[in-house]
Protein backbone atom coordinates (compact mmCIF):
# COMPACT_ATOMS: atom_id res chain seq x y z
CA UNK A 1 25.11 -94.00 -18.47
CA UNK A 2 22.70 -96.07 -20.89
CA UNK A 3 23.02 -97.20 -24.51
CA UNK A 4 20.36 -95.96 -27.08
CA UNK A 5 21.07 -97.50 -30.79
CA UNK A 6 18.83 -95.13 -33.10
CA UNK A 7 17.89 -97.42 -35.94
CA UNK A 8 15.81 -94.53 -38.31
CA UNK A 9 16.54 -93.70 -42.09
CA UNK A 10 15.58 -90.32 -42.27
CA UNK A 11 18.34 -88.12 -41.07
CA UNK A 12 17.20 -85.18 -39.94
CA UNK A 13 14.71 -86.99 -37.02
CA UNK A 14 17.89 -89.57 -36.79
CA UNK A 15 20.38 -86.23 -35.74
CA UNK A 16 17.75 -84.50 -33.48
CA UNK A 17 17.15 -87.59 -31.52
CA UNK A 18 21.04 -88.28 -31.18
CA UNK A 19 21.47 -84.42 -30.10
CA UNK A 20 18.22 -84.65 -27.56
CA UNK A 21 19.57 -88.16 -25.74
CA UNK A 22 23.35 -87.00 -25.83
CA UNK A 23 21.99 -83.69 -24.33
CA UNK A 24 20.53 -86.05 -21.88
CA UNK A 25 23.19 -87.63 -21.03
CA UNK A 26 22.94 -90.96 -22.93
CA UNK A 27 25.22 -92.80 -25.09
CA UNK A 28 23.83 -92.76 -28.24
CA UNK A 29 25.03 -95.14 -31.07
CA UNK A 30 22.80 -94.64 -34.66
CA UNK A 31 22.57 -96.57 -37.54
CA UNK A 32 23.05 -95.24 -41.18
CA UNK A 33 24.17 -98.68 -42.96
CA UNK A 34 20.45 -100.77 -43.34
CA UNK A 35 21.73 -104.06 -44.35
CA UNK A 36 21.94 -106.38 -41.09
CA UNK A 37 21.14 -104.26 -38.61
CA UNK A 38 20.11 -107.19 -35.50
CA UNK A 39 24.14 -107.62 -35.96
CA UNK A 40 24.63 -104.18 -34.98
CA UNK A 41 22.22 -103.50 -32.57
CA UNK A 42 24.23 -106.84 -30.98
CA UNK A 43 27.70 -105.57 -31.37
CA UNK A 44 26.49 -102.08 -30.31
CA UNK A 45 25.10 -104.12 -26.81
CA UNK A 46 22.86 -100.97 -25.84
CA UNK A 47 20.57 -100.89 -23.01
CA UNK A 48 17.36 -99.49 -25.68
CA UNK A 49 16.45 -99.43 -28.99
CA UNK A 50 14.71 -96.73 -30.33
CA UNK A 51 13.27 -98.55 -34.31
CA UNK A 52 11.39 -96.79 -36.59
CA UNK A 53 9.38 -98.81 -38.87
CA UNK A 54 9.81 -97.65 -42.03
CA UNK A 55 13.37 -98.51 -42.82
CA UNK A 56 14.79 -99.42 -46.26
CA UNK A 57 15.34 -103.04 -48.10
CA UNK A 58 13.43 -104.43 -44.00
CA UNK A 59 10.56 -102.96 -42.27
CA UNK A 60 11.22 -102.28 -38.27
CA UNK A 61 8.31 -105.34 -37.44
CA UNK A 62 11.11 -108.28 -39.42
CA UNK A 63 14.27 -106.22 -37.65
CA UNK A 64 12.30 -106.12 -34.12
CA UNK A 65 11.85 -109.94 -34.82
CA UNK A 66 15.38 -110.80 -35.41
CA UNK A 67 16.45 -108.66 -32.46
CA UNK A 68 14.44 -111.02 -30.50
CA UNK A 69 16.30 -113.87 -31.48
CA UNK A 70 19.18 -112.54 -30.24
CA UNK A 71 18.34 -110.10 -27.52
CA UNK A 72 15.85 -109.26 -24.27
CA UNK A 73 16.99 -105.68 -25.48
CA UNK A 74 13.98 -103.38 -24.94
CA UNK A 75 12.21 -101.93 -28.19
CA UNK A 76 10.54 -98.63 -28.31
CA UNK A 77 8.99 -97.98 -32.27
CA UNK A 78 9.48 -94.51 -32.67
CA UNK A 79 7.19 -94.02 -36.00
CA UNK A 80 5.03 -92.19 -38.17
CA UNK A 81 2.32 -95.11 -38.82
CA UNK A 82 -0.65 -94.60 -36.35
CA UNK A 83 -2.82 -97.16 -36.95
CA UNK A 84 -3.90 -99.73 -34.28
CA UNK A 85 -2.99 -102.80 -36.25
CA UNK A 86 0.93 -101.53 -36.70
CA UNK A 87 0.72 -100.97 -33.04
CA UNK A 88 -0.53 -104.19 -32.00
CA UNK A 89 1.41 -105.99 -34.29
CA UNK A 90 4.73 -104.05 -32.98
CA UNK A 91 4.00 -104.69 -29.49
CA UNK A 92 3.24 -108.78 -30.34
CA UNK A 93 6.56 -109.01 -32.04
CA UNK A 94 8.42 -107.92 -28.75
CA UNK A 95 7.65 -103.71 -28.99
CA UNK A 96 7.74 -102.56 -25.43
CA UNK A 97 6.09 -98.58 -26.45
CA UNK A 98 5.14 -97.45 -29.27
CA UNK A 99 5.36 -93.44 -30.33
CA UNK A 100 4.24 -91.86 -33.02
CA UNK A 101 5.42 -89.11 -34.86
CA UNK A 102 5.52 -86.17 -34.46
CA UNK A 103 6.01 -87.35 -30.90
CA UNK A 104 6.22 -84.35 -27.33
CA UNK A 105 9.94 -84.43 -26.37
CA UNK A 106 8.85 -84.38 -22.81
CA UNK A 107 6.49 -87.60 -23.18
CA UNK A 108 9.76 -89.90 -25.39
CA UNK A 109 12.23 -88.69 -22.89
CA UNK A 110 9.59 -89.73 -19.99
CA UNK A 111 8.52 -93.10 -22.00
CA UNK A 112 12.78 -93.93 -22.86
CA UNK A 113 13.11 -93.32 -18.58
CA UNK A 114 10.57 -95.42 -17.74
CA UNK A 115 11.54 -98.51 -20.28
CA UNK A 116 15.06 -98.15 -19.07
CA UNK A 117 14.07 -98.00 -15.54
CA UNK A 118 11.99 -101.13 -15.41
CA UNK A 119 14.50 -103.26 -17.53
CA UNK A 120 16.94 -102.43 -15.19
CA UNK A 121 15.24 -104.00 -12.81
CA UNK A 122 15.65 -101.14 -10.29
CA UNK A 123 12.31 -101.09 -8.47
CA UNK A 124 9.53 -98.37 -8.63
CA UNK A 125 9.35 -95.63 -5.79
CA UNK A 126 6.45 -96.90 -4.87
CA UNK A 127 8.37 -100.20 -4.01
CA UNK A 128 10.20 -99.06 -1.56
CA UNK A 129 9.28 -98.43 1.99
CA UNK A 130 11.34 -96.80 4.91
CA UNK A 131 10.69 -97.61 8.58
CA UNK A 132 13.37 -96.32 10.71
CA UNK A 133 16.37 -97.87 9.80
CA UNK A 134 14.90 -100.60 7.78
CA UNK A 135 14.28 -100.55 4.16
């Protein structure tokens, strides 16, 4: 079963998103204390963070930094600023997606699967071939 750590302020979306991954079956961890949150997201040790960017006292961009520093963790920004320079400036900092809000549940759960899946290092179907009894 993977670790999510929710880092997002606003409760309500931080709640739903708990209740949608725990439905999924992931362990879900979320954080509702802002001040050093790279030392929680370490002691937490989960498999993906899920970072919005708009967080009290530290944007997402400087916490997504200092995770770096500390972590190959993969980062999906899960956030409500659309413009192509917050993207591009997420995804240079060490982002691996970026979703906006309001994001399709389908698409985040699909996105979360395929992060987790290729950090993992399991390899795509597409990898794999079958010939007889050889693999």
């Amino acid at each position: 079963m993977s670790k999510i750590i929710i880092v997002e302020d606003d409760p309500g979306i931080r709640e739903e998103l708990a209740l949608l991954l725990e439905n999924e079956g992931y362990q879900v961890t979320a954080v509702t204390d802002f001040s050093g949150v790279p030392d929680q997201i370490q002691a937490a040790a989960p498999d993906l963070i899920l970072l919005d960017l708009g967080l009290p006292g530290r944007d997402g961009m400087s916490v997504c930094a200092g995770v770096r520093k500390l972590s190959r963790t993969p980062v999906i920004f899960v956030t409500s600023r659309d413009s192509a320079s917050d993207e591009l400036r997420a995804l240079s900092l060490g982002g691996d997606d970026y979703i906006t809000k309001p994001y399709s549940v389908p698409v985040l759960l699909a996105r979360i699967k395929a992060v987790l899946r290729r950090s993992s290092g399991e390899p795509e179907p597409s990898d794999v071939l079958d010939a007889g009894e050889l693999r």
